[in-house]
N, C-alpha and C. Protein backbone atom coordinates (compact mmCIF):
# COMPACT_ATOMS: atom_id res chain seq x y z
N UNK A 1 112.33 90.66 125.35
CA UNK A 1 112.55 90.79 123.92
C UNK A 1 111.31 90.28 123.20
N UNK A 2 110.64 91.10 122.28
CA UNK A 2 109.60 90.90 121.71
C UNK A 2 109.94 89.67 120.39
N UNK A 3 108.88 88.97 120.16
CA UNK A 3 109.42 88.07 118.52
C UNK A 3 108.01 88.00 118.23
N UNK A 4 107.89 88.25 117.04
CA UNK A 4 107.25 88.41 116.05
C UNK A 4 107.22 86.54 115.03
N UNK A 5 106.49 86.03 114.70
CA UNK A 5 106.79 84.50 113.99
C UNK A 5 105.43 84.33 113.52
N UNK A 6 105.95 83.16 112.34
CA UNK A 6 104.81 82.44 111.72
C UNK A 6 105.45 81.49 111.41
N UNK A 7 104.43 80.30 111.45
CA UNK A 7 104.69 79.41 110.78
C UNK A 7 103.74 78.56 109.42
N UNK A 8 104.52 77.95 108.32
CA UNK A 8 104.13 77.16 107.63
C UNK A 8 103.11 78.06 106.60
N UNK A 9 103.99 79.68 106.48
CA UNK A 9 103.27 80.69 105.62
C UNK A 9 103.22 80.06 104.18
N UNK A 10 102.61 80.04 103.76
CA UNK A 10 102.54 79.71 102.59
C UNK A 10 102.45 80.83 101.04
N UNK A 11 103.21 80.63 100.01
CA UNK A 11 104.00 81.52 98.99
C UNK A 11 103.51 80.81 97.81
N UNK A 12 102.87 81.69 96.96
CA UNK A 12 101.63 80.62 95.91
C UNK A 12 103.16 80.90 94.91
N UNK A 13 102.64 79.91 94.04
CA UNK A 13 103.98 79.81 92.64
C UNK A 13 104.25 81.11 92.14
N UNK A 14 105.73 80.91 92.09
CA UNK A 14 106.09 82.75 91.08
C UNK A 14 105.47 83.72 91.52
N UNK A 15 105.38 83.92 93.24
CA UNK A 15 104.65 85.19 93.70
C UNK A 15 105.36 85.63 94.76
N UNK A 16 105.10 87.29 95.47
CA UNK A 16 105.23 87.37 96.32
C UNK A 16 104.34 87.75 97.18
N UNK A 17 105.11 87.65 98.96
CA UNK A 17 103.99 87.07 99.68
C UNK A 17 103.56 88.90 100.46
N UNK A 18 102.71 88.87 100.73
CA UNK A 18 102.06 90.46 101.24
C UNK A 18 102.91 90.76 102.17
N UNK A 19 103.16 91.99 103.02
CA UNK A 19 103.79 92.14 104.04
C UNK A 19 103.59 91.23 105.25
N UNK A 20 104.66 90.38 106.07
CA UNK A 20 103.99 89.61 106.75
C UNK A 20 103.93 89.84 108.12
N UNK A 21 104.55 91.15 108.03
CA UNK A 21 104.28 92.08 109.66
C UNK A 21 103.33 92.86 109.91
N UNK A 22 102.17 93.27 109.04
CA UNK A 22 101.51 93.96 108.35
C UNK A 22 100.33 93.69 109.75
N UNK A 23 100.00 94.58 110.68
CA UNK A 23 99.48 94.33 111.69
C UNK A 23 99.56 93.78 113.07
N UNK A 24 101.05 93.34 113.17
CA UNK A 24 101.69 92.66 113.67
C UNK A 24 102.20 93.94 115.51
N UNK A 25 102.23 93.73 116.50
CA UNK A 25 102.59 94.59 117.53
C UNK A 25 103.66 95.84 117.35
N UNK A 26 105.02 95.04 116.70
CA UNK A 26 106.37 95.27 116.68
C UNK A 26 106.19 96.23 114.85
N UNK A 27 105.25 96.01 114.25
CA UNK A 27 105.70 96.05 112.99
C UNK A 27 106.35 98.15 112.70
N UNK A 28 105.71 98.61 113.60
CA UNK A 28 106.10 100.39 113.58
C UNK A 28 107.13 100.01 114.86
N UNK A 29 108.28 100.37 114.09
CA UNK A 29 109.68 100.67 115.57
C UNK A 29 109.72 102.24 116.20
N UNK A 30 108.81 102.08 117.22
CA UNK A 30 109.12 103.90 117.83
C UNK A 30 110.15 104.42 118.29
N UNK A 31 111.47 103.34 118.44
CA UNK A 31 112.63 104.06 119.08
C UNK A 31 113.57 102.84 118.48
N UNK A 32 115.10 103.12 118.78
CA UNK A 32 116.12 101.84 117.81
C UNK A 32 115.81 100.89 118.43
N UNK A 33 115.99 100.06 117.54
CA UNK A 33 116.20 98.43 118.14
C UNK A 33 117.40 97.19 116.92
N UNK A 34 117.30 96.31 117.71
CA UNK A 34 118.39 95.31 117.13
C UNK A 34 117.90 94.27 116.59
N UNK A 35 117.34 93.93 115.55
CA UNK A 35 116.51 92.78 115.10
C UNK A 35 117.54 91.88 114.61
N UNK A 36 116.89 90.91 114.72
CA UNK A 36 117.48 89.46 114.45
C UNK A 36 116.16 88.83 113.43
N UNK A 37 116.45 88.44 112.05
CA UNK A 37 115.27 87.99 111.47
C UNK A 37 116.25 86.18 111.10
N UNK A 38 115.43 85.07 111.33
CA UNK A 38 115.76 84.18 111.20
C UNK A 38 114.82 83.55 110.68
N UNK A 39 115.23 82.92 109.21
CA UNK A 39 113.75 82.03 108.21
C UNK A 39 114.08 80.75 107.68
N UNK A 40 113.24 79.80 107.34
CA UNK A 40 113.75 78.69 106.80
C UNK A 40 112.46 78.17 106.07
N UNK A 41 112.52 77.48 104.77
CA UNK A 41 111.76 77.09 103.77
C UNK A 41 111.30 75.77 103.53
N UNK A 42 110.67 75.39 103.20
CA UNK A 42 109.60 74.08 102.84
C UNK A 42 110.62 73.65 101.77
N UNK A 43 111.48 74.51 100.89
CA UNK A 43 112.49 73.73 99.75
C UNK A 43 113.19 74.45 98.74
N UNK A 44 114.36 74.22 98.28
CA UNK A 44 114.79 75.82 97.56
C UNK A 44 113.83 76.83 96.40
N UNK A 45 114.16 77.89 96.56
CA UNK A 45 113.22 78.82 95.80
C UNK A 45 112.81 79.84 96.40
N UNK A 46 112.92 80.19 97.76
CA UNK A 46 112.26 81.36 98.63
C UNK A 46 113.67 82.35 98.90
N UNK A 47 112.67 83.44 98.62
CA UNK A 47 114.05 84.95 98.28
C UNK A 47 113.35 85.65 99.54
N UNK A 48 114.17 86.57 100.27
CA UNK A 48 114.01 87.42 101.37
C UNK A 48 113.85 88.63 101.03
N UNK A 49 113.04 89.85 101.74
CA UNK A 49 113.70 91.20 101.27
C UNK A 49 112.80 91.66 102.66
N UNK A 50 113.70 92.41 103.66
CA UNK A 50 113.41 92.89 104.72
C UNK A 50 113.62 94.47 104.41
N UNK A 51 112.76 95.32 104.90
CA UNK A 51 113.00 96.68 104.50
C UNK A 51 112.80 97.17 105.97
N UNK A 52 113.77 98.52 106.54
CA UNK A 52 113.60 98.62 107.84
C UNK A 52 113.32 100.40 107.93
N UNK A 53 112.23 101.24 108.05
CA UNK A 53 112.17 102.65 107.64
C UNK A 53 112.82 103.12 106.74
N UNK A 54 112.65 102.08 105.70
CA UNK A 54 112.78 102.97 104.38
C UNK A 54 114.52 102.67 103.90
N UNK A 55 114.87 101.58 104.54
CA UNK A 55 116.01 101.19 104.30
C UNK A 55 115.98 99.98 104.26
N UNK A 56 116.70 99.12 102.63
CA UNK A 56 116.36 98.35 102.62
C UNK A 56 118.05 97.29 102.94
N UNK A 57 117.54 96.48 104.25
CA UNK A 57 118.54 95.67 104.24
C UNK A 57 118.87 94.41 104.41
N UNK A 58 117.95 93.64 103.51
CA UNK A 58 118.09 92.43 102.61
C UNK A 58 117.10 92.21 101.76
N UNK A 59 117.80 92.30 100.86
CA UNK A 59 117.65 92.34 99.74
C UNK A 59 117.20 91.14 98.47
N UNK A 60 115.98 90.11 98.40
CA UNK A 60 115.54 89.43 97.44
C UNK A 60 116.81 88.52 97.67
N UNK A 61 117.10 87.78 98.93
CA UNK A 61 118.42 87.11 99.45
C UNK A 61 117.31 85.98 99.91
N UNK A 62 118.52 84.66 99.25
CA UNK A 62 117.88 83.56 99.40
C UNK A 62 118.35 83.02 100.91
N UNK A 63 116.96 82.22 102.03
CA UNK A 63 117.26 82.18 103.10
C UNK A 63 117.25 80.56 102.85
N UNK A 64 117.26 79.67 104.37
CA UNK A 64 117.64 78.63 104.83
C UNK A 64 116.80 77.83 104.08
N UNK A 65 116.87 76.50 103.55
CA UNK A 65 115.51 75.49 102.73
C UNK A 65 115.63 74.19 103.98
N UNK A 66 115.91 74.52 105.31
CA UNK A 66 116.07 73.61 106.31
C UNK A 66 114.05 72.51 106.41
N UNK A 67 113.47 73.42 106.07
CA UNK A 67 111.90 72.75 106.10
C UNK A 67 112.00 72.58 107.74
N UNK A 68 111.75 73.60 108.63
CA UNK A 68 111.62 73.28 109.88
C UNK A 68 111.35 74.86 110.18
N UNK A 69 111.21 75.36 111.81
CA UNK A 69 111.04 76.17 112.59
C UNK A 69 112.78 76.26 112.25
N UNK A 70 112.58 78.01 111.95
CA UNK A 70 114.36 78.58 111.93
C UNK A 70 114.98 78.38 113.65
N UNK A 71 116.79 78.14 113.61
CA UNK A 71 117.26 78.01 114.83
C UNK A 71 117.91 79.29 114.23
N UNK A 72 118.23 79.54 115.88
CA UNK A 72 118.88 80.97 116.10
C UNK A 72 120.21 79.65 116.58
N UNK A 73 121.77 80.42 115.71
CA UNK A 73 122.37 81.59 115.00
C UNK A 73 122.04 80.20 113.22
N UNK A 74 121.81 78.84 113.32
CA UNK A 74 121.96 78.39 111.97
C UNK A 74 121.04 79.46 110.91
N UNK A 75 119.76 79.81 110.80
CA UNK A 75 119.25 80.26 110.19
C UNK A 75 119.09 81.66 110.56
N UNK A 76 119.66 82.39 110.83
CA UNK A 76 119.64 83.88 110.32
C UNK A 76 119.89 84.41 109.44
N UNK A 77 118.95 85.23 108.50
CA UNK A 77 118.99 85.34 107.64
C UNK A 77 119.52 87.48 107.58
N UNK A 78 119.36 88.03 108.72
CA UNK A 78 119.65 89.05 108.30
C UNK A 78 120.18 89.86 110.29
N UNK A 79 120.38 90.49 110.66
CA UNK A 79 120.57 90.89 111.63
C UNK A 79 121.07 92.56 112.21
N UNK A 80 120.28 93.36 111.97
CA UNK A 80 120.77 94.72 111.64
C UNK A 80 120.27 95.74 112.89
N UNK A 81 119.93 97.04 112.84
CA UNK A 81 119.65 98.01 113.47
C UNK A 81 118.89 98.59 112.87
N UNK A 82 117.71 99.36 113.31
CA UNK A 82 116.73 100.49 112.70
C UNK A 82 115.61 101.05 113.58
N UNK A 83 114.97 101.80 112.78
CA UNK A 83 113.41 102.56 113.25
C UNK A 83 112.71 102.91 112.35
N UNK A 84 111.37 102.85 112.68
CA UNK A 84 110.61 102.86 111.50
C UNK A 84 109.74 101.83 111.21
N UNK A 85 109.04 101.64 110.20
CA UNK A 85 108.31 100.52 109.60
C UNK A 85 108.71 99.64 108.95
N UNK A 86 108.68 98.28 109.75
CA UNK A 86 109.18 96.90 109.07
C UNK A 86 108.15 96.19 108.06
N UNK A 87 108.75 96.32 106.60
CA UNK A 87 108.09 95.62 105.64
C UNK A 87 109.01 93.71 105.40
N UNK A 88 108.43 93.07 105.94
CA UNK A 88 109.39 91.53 105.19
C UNK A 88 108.30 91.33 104.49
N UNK A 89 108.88 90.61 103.17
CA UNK A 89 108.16 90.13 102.10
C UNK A 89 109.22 88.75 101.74
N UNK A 90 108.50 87.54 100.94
CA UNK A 90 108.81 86.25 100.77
C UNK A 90 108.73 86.53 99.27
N UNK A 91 109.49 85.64 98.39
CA UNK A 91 109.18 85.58 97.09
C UNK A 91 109.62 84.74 96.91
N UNK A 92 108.65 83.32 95.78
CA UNK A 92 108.99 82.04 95.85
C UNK A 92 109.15 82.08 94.44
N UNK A 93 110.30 81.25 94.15
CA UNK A 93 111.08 81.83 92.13
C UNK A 93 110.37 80.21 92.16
N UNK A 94 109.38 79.20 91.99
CA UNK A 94 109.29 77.97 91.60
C UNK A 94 108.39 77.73 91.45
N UNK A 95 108.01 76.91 90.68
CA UNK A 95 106.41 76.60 89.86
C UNK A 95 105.56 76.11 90.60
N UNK A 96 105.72 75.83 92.04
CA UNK A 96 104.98 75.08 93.45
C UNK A 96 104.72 76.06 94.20
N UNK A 97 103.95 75.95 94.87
CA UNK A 97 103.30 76.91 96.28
C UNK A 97 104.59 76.44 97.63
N UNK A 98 105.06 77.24 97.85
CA UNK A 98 106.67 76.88 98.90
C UNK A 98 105.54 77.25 100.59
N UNK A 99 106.24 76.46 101.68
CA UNK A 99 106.19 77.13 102.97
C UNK A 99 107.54 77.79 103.65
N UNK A 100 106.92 79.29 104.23
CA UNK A 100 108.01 79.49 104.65
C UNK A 100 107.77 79.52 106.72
N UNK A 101 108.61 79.27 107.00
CA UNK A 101 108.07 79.47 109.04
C UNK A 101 109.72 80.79 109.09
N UNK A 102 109.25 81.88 109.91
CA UNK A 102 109.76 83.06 110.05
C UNK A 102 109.57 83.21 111.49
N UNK A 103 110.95 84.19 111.90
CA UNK A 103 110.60 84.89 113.42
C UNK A 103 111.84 86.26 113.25
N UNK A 104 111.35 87.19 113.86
CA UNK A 104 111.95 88.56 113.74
C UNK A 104 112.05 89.01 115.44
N UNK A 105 113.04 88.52 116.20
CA UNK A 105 113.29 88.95 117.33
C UNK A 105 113.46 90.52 117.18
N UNK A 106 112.96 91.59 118.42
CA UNK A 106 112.61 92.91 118.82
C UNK A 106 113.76 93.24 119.93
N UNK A 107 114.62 93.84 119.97
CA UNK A 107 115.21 93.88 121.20
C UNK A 107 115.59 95.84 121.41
N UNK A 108 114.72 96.46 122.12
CA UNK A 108 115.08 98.13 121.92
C UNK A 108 116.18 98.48 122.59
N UNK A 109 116.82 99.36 122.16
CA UNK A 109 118.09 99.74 122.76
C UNK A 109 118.03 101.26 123.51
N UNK A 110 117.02 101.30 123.24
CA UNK A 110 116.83 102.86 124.51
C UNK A 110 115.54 102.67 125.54
């Protein structure tokens, strides 16, 4: 199972953050798979929005403010099916520069 992670990304005030798969191995899905995206934040204020080929399924959804490396099942923040190109993007609603640490488990089903 492939995973995809970062840690201690950092989200400048009232912004959002570039694609953060954006070059990444996993980031084009050539056949289905079962992702598991699990995130957690430096402190409240960080919004989610995972888009999966053009389908978007989570949506500017606020994830974990645990300030640590996400645990799999406490911090999952989304867990779906798709193909296609994975866009995740961070958006921090607070007048501070937030960290976020992320991982997007890969698991193909054909």
């Amino acid at each position: 199972m492939p995973r995809m992670s970062d840690q201690a990304f950092s989200v400048a005030a009232n912004a959002v953050s570039v694609n953060v798969l954006s070059g990444l191995l996993h980031e084009f899905l050539d056949r289905p798979a079962e992702l598991v995206l699990a995130a957690a934040s430096s402190a409240v204020g960080i919004r989610s929005t995972l888009i999966i080929g053009g389908q978007v399924v989570l949506n500017d959804s606020f994830i974990s403010q645990a300030n640590r490396f996400p645990l799999i099942p406490d911090d999952i923040a989304a867990q779906e099916q798709g193909i296609g190109r994975m866009i995740l993007t961070f958006r921090n609603t607070t007048g501070a520069a937030l960290t976020v640490n992320w991982l997007l488990d890969v698991t193909y089903l054909t």
